[in-house]
Protein backbone atom coordinates (compact mmCIF):
# COMPACT_ATOMS: atom_id res chain seq x y z
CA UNK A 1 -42.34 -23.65 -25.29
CA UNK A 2 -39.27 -23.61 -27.57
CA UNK A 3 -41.41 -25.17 -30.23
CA UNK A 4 -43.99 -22.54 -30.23
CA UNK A 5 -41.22 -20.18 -30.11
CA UNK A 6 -39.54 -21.51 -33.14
CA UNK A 7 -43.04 -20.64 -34.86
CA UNK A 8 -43.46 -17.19 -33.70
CA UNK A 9 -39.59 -16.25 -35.00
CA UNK A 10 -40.90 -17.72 -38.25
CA UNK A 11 -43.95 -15.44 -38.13
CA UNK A 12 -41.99 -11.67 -37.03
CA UNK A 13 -39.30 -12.92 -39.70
CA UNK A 14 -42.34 -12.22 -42.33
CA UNK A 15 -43.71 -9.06 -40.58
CA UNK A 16 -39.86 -8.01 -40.45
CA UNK A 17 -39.89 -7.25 -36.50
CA UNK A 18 -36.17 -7.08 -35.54
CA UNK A 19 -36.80 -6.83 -32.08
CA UNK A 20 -38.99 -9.47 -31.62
CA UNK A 21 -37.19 -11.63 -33.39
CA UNK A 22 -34.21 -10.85 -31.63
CA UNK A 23 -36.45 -11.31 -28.29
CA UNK A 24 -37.48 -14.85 -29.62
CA UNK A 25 -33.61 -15.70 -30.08
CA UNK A 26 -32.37 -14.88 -27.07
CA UNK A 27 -35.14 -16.86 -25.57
CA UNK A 28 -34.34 -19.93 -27.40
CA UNK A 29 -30.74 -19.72 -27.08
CA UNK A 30 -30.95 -19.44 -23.36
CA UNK A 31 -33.40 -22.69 -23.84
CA UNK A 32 -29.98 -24.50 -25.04
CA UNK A 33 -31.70 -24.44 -28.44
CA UNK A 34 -28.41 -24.21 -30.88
CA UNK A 35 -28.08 -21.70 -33.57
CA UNK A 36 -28.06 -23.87 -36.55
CA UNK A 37 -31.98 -24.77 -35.23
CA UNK A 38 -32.80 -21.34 -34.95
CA UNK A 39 -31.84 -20.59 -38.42
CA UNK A 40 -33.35 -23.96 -39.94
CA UNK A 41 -36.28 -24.34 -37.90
CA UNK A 42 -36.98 -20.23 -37.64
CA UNK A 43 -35.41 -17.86 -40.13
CA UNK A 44 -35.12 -19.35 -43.11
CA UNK A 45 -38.73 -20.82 -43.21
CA UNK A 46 -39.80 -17.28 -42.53
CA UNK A 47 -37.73 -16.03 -45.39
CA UNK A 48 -38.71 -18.45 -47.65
CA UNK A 49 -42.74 -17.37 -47.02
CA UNK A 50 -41.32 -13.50 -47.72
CA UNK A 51 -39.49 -14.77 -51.13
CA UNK A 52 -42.95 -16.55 -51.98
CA UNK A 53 -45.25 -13.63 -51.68
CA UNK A 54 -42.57 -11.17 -53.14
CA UNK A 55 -42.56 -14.20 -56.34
CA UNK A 56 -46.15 -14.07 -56.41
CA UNK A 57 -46.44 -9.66 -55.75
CA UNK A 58 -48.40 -9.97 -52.61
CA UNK A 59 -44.81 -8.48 -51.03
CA UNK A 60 -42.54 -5.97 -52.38
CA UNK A 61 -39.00 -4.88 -52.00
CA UNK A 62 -39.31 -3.25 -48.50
CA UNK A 63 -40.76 -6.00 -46.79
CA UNK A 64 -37.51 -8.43 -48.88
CA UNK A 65 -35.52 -6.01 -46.87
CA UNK A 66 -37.46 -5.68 -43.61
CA UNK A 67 -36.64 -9.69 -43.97
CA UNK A 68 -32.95 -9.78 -44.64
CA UNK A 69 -32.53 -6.64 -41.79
CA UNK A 70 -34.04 -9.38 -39.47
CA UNK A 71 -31.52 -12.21 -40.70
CA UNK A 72 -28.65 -10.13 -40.62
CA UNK A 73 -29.45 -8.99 -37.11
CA UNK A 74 -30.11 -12.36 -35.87
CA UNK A 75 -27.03 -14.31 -37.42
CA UNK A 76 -24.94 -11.22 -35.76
CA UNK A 77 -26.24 -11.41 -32.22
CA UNK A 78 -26.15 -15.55 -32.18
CA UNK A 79 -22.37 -15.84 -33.72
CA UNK A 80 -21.31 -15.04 -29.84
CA UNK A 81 -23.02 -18.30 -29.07
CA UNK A 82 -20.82 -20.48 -31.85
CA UNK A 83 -18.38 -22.39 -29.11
CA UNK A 84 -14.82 -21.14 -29.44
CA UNK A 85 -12.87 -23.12 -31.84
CA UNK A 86 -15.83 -25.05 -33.69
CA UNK A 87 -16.30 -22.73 -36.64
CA UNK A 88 -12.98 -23.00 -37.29
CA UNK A 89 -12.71 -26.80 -36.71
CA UNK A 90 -16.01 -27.17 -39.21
CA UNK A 91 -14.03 -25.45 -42.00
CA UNK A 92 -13.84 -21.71 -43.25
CA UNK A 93 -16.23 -20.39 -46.46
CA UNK A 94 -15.36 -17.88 -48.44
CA UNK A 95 -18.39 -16.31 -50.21
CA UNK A 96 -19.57 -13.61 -52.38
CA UNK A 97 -21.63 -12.65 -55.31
CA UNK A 98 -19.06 -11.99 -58.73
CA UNK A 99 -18.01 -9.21 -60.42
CA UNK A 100 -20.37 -7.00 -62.10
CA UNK A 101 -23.41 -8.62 -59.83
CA UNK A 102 -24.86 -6.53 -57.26
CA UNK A 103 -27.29 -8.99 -56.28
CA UNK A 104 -26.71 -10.23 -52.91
CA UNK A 105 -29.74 -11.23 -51.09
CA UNK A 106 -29.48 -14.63 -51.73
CA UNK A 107 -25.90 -15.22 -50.91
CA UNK A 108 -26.48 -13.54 -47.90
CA UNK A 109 -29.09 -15.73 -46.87
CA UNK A 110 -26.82 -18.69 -47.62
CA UNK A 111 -24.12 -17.21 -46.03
CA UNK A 112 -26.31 -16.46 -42.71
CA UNK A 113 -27.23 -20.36 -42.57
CA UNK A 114 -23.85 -21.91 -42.45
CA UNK A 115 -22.51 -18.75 -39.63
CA UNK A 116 -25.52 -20.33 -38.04
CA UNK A 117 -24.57 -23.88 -38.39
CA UNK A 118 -21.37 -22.91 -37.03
CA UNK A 119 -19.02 -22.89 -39.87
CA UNK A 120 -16.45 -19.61 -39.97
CA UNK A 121 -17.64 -17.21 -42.85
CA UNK A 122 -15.85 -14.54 -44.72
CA UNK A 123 -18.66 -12.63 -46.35
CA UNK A 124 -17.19 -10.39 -49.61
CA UNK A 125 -20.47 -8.95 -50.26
CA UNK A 126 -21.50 -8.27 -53.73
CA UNK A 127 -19.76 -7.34 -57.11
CA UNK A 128 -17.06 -9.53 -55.57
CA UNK A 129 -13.63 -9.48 -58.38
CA UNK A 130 -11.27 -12.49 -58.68
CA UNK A 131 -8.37 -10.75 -56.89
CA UNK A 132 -10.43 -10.43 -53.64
CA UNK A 133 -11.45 -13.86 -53.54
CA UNK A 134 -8.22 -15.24 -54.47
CA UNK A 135 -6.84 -12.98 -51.80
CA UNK A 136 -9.66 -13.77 -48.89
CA UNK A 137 -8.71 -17.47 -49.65
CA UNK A 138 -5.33 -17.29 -48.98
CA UNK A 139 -5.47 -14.58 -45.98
CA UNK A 140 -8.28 -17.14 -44.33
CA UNK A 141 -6.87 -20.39 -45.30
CA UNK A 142 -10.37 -20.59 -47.06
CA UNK A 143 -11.40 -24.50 -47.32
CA UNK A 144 -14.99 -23.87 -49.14
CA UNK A 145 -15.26 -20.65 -52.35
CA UNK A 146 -18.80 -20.25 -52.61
CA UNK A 147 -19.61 -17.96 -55.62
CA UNK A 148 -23.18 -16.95 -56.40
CA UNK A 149 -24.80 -15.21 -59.65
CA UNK A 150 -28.16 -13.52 -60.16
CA UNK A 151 -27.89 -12.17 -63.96
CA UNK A 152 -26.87 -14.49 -67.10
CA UNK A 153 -23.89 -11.73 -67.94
CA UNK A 154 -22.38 -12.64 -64.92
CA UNK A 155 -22.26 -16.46 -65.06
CA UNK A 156 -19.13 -16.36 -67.18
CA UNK A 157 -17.11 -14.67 -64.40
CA UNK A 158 -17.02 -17.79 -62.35
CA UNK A 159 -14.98 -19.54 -64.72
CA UNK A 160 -12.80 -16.68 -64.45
CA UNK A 161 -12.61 -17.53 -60.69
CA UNK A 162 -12.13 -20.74 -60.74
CA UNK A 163 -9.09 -20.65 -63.47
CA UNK A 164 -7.85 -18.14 -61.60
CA UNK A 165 -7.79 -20.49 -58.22
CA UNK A 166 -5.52 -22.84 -60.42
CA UNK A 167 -3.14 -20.27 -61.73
CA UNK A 168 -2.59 -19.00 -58.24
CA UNK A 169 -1.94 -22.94 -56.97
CA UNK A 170 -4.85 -23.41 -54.84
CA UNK A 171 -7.50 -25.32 -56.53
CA UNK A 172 -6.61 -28.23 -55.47
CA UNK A 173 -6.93 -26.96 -51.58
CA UNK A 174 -10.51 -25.52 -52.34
CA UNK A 175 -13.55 -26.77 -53.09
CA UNK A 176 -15.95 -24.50 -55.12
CA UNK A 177 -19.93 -24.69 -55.19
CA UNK A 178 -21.62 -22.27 -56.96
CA UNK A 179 -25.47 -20.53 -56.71
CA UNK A 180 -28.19 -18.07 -58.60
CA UNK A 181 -31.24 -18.37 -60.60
CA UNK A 182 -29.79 -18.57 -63.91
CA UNK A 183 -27.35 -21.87 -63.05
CA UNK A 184 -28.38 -25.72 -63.03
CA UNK A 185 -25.75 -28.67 -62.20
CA UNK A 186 -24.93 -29.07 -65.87
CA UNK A 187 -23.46 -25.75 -65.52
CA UNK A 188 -21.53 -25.79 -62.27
CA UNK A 189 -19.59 -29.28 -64.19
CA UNK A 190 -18.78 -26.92 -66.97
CA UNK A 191 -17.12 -23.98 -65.29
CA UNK A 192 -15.34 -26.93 -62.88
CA UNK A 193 -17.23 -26.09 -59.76
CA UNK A 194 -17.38 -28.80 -57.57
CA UNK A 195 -20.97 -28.39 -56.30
CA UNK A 196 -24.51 -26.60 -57.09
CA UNK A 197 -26.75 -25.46 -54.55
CA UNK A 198 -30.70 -24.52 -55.37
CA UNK A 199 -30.81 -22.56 -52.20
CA UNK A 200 -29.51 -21.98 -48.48
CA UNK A 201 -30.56 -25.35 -46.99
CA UNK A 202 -29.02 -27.26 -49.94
CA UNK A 203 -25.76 -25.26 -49.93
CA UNK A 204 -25.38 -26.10 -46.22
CA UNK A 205 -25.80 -29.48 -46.91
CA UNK A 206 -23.59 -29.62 -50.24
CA UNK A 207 -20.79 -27.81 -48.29
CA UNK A 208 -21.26 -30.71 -45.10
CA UNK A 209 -20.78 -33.28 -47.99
CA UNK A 210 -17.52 -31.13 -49.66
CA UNK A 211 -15.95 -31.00 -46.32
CA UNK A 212 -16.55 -34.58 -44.99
């Protein structure tokens, strides 16, 4: 049963059903199934089918929406079931797409997989500038920055972050791993991140391997 549940959430994440998909959670959670399965074994192979027919134009921009209304619904009603204390205890990620970048889709989506895998998340949202996430850092006692960038005129900015992190004394408390189309690993060593991720499943696991 929870299998063939896990299948169905990935198939109403592509038609963009909220409810069902809501419906299908529930389900699963009261199955003992844990969030961080839901999200890897449900939503995010659904939205990866949506961001493969919007690549190819067999989707368009509502049903990218329909798909990230879904996501943002489901990481909302399972953070309840995130056991007091463990988010914390797994480590706190600051994240948000950079100044002048209103792109936010992805970040979300990465953002929505580790709240699912239980870590604490502080979500800035998009054109993010390097006062708030200096300031979200040091109001959260942030252990992760995560930084993401859709457009090449916004890559720059995340050097601007990450200087900034040592001028204010707390680079050497944070780890930084950075995201977006436009960057590669060669890049992320340049600016002085400490990690890239090529998408959600790879950030989750880049941010496990920062915080270990």
């Amino acid at each position: 049963m929870n299998e063939s549940d896990l299948k169905r959430l990935v198939d109403v994440v592509v038609k963009g059903d909220v409810a069902a998909a809501r419906s299908l959670a529930e389900r699963l959670l009261k199955a003992g199934i844990p969030p961080h399965r839901i999200i890897e074994d449900g939503l995010l192979p659904g939205l990866t089918i949506v961001g493969d027919k919007y690549e190819c134009g067999e989707f368009f921009l509502p049903e990218l929406f329909s798909a990230g209304a879904v996501a943002k619904e489901l990481v909302a009603f399972m953070a309840p079931y995130v056991k007091p204390g463990e988010a914390k205890e797994k480590g706190t990620v600051v994240i948000g797409t950079v100044y002048g970048d209103v792109h936010d889709v992805g970040m979300n989506l990465v953002a929505a997989t580790l709240q699912g895998a239980g870590y604490q998340v502080i979500n800035l949202g998009n054109n993010v500038p390097v006062e708030s996430f200096i300031d979200a850092i040091k109001r959260n006692h942030g252990d992760i920055l995560a930084m993401s960038a859709l457009i090449t005129t916004t890559m720059a900015y995340m050097r601007t972050v990450i200087d900034a992190l040592g001028h204010s004394g707390l680079r050497e408390q944070v780890k930084v791993i950075v995201g977006g189309a436009p960057l590669d690993d060669t890049y992320a060593k340049e600016i002085g991140a400490d990690a890239y991720a090529t998408d959600a499943l790879d950030g989750l696991r880049k941010v496990g391997e920062l915080l270990s």
